[in-house]
Each structure stands twice: as C-alpha cells, then as structure tokens.
N, C-alpha and C. Protein backbone atom coordinates (compact mmCIF):
# COMPACT_ATOMS: atom_id res chain seq x y z
N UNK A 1 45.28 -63.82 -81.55
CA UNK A 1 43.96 -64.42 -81.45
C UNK A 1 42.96 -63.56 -82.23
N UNK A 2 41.94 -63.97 -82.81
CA UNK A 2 41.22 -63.54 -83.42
C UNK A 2 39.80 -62.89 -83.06
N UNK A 3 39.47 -61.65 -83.27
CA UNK A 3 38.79 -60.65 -82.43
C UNK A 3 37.53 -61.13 -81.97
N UNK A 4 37.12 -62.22 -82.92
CA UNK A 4 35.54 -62.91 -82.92
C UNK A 4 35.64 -63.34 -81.65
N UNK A 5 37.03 -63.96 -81.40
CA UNK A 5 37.32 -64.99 -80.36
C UNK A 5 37.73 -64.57 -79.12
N UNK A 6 38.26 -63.41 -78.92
CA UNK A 6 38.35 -62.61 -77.68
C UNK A 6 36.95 -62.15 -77.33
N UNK A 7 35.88 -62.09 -78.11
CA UNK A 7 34.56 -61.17 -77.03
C UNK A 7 33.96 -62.25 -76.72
N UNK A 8 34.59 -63.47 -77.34
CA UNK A 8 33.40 -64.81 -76.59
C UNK A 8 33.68 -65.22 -74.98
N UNK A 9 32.65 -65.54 -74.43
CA UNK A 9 33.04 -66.17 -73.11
C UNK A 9 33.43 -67.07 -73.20
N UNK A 10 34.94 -67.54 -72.24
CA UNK A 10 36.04 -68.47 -72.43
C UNK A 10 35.61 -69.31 -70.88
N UNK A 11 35.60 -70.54 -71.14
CA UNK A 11 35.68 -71.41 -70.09
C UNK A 11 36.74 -72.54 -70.05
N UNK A 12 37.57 -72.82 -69.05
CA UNK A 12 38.74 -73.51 -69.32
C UNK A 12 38.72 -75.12 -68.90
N UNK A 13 39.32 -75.86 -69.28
CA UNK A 13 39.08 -77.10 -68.76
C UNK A 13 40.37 -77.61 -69.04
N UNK A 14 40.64 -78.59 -67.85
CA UNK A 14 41.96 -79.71 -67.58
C UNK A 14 42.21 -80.38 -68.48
N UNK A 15 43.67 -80.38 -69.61
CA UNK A 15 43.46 -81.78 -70.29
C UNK A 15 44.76 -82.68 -69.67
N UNK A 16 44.91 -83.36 -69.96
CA UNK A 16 46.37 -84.26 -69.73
C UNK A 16 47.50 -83.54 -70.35
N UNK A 17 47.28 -82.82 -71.43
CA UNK A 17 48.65 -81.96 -71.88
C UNK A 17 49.10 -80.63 -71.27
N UNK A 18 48.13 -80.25 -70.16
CA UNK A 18 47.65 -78.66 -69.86
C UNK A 18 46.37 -78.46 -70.10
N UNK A 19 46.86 -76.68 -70.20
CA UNK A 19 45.61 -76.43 -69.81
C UNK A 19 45.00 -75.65 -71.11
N UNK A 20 43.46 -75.90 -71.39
CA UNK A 20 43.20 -76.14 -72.36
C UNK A 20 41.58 -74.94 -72.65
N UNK A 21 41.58 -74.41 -73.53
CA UNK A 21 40.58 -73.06 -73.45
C UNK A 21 39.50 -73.32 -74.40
N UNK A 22 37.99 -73.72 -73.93
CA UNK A 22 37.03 -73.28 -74.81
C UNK A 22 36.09 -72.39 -74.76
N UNK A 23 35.70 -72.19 -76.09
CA UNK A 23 34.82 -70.89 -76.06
C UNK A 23 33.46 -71.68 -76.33
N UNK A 24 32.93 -70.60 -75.41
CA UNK A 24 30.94 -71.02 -75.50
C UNK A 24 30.59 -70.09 -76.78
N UNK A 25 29.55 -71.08 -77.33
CA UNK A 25 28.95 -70.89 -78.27
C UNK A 25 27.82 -69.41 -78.32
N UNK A 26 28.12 -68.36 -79.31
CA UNK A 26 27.03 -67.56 -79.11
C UNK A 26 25.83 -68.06 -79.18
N UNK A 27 24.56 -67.54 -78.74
CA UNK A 27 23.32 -67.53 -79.09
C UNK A 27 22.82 -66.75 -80.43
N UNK A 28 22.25 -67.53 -81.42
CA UNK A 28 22.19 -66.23 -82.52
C UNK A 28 20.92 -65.77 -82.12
N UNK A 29 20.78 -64.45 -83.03
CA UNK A 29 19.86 -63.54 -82.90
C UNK A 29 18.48 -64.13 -83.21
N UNK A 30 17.23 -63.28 -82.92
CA UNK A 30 16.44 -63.44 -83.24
C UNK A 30 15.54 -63.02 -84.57
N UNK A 31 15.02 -63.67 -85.86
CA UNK A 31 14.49 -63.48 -86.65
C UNK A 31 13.78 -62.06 -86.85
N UNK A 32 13.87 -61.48 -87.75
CA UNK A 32 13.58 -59.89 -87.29
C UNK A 32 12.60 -59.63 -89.22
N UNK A 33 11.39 -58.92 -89.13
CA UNK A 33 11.05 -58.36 -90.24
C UNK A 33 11.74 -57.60 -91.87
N UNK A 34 12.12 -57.94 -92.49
CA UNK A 34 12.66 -57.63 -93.83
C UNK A 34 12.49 -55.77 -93.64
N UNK A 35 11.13 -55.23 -93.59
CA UNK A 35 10.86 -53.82 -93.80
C UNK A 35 10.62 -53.20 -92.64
N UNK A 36 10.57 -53.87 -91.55
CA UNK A 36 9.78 -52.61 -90.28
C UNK A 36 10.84 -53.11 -89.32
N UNK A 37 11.11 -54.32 -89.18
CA UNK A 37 12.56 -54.70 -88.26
C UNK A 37 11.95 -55.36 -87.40
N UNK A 38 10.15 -55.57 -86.78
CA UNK A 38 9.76 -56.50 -85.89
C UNK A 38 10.40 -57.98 -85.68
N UNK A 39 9.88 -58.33 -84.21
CA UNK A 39 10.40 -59.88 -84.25
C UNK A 39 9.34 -60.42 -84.85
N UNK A 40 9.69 -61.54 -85.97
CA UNK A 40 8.88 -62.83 -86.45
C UNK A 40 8.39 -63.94 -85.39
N UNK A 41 7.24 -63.86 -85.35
CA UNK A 41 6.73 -64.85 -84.48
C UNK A 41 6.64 -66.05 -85.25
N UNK A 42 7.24 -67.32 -84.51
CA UNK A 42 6.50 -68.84 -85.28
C UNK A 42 8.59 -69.29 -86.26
N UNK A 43 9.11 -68.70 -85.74
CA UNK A 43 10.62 -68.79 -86.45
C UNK A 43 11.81 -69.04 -85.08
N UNK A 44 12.08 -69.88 -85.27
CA UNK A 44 12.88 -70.85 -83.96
C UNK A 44 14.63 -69.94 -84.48
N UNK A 45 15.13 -69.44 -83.28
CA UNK A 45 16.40 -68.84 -82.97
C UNK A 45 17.30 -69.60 -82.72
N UNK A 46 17.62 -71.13 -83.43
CA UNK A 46 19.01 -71.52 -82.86
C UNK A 46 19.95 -72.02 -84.21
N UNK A 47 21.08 -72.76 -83.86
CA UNK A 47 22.09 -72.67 -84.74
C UNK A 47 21.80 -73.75 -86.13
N UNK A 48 22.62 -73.43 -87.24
CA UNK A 48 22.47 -74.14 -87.93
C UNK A 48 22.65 -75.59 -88.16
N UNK A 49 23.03 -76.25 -86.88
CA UNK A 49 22.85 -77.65 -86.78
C UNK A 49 21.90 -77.95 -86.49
N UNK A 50 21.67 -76.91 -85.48
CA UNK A 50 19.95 -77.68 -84.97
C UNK A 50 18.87 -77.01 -85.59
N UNK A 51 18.90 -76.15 -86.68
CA UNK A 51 17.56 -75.85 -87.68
C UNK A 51 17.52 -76.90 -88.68
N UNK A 52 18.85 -77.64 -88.54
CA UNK A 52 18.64 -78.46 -89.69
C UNK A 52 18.04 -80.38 -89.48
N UNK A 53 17.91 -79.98 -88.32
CA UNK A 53 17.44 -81.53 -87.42
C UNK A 53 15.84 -81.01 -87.71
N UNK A 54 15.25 -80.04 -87.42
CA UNK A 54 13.97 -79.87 -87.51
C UNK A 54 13.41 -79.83 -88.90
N UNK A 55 12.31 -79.77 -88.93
CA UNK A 55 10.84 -80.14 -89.99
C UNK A 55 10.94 -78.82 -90.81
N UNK A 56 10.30 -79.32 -91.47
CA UNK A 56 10.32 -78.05 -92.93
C UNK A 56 9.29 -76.96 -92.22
N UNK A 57 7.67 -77.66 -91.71
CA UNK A 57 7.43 -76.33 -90.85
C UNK A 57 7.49 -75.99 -89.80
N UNK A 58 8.59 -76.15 -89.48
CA UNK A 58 9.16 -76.42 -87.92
C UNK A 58 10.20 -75.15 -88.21
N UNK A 59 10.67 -74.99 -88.96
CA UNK A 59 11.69 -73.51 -89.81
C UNK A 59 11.02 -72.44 -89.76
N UNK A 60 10.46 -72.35 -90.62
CA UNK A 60 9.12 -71.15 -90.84
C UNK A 60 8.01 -71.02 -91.03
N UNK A 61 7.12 -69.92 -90.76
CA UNK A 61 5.76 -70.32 -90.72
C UNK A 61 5.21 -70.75 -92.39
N UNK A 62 4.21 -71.46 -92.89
CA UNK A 62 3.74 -71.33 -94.03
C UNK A 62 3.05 -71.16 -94.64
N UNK A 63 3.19 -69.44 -95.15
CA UNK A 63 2.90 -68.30 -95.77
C UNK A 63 3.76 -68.00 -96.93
N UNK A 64 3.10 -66.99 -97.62
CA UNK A 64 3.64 -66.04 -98.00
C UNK A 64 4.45 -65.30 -97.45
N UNK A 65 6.12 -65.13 -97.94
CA UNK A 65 6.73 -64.42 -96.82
C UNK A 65 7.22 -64.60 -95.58
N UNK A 66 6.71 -66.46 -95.48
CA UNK A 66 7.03 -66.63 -94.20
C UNK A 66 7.94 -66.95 -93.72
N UNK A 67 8.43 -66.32 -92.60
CA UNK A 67 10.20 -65.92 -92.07
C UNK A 67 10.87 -65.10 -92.30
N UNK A 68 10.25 -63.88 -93.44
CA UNK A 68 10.97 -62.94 -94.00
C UNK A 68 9.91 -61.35 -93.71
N UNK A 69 8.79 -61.63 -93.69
CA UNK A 69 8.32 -60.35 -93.15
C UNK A 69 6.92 -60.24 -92.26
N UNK A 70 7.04 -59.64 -91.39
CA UNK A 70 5.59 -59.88 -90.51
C UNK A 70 4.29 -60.02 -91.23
N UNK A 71 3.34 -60.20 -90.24
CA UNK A 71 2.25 -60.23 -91.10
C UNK A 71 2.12 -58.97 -91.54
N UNK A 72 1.57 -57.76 -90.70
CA UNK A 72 1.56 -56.35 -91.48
C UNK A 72 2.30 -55.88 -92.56
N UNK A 73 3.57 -56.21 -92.66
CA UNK A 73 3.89 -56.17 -94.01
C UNK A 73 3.46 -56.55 -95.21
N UNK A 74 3.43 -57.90 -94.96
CA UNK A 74 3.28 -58.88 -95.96
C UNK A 74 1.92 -58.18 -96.58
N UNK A 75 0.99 -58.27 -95.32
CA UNK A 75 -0.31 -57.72 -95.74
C UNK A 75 -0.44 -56.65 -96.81
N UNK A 76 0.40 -55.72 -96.37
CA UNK A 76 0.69 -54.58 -97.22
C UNK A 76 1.18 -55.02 -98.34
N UNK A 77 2.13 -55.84 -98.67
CA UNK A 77 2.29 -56.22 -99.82
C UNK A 77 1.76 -57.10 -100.83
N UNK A 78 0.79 -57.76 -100.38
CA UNK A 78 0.01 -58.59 -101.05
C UNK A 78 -1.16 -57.30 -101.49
N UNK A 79 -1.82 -56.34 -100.72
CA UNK A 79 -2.74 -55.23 -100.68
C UNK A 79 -1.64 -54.57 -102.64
N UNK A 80 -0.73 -54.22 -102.20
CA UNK A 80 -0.05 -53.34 -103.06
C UNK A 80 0.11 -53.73 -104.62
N UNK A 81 0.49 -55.04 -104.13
CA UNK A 81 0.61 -56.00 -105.91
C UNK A 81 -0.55 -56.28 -106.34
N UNK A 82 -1.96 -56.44 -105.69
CA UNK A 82 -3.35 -56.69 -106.37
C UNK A 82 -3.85 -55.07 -106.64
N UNK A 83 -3.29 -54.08 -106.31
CA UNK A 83 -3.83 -52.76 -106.42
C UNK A 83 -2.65 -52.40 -107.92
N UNK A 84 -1.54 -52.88 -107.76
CA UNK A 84 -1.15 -52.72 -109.01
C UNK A 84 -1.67 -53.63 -109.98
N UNK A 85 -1.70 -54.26 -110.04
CA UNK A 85 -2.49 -55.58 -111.35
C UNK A 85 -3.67 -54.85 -111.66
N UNK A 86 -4.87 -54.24 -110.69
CA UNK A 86 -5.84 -54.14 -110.89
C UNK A 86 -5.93 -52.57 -112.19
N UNK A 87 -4.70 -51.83 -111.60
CA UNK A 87 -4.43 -50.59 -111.97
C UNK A 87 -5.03 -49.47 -111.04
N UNK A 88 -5.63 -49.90 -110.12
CA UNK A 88 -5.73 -48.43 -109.18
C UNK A 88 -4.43 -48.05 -108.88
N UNK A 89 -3.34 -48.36 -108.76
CA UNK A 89 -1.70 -47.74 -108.16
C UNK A 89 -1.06 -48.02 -109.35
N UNK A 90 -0.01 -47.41 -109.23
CA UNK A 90 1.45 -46.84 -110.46
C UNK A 90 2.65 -47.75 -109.46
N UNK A 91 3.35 -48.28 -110.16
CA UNK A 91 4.75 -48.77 -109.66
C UNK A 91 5.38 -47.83 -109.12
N UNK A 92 5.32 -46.13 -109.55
CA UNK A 92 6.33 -45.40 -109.15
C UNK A 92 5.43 -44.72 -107.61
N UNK A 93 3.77 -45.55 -107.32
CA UNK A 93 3.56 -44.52 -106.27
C UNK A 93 4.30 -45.45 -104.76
N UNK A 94 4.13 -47.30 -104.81
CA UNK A 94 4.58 -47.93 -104.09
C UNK A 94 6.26 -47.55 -103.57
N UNK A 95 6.23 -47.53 -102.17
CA UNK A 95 7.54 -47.09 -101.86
C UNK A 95 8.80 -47.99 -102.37
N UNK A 96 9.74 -47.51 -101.89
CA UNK A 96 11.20 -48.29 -102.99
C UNK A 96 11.66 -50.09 -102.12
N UNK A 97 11.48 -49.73 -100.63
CA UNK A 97 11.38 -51.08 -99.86
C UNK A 97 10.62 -52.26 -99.74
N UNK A 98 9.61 -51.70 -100.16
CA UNK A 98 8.26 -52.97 -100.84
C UNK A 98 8.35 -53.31 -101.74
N UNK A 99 8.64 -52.15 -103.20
CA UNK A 99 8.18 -52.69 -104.38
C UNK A 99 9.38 -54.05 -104.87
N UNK A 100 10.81 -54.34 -104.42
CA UNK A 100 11.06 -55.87 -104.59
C UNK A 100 9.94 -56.53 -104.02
N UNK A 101 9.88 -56.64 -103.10
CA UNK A 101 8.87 -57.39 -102.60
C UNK A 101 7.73 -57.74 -103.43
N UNK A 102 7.20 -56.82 -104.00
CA UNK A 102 5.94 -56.70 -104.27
C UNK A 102 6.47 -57.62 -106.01
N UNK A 103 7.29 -57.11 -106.84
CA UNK A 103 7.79 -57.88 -107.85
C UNK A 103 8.06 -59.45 -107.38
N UNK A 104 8.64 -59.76 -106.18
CA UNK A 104 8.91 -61.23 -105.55
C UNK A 104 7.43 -61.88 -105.92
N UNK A 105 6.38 -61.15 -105.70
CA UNK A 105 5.14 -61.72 -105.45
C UNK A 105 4.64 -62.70 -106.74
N UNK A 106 4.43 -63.65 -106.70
CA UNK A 106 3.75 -64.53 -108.00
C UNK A 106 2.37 -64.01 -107.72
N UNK A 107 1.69 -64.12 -108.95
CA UNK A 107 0.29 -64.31 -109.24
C UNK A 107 -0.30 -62.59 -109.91
C-alpha cells in the first residue's frame, strides 16, 4: 500500500463482495504568503473540484498579488519597484526574495 495512503483516515463500509476500505479525503492547507509565510485572508481552502465550481473572485482577492502575498508585502513591493524606477534605490540594495517580485511587477 502506498505511504500517502496509510496516514489517511480509513473508514470501512459493507459491500456485497466484502469488505470494502475508503479513505477520507484530506483537508488541504491553508493559503500562506509567498515572503513572510502569513495566512492570506479573502482565499477559500478547499479542493480542486470545488475551487473550480466557484467565481473568478470568489478564488482570489483582486489585487495585485492577490493570493500570492499579503498585503504588507505586496505593499513593500509595489513601495520598492516605484523607488527603483524613480532611482532613489539600486536593484542590488532590494533584498534577493522581493526583487522577482518586484521584476513580476508591470508598470
């Protein structure tokens, strides 16, 4: 049996051939920040059947970033890419975990 399938909780049920074993479905995790690891507020935790029954902003919030990094981040990164454009900051002073981010950024 396969290891995924041994840590799941097993519930058994009667069939006409015997006896017959299913496994309950995990719960997946909860949506978590790209750079600081917070939970995302406004981002629904269930499986991919049922994210896919729901609404486009019914998925994630709609932002910049949204579903992928808190607001304080984001903030920071929108702060970081207009401070580089402007030229007050250097690419090499922005830390190494933002600056994709900060390249992701249009405008």
């Amino acid at each position: 049996m396969r290891r995924a399938l041994q840590r799941k909780r097993k519930t058994f049920r009667k069939s006409v051939s015997g006896k017959t074993v299913l496994f309950k479905r995990r719960k997946p995790s909860k949506a978590t920040c790209g750079l600081c690891g917070t939970l995302l507020h406004g981002v629904p935790n269930r499986r991919i059947a049922e994210l896919g029954k729901l609404s486009k902003t019914e998925k994630r919030p709609e932002r910049k970033f949204g579903g992928v990094l808190c607001a304080h981040c984001a903030q920071r990164v929108i702060i970081d890419k207009t401070r580089l454009k402007s030229g007050a900051l250097k690419a090499e002073d922005i830390p190494l975990n933002r600056l994709n981010y900060v390249k992701a950024l249009k405008g």
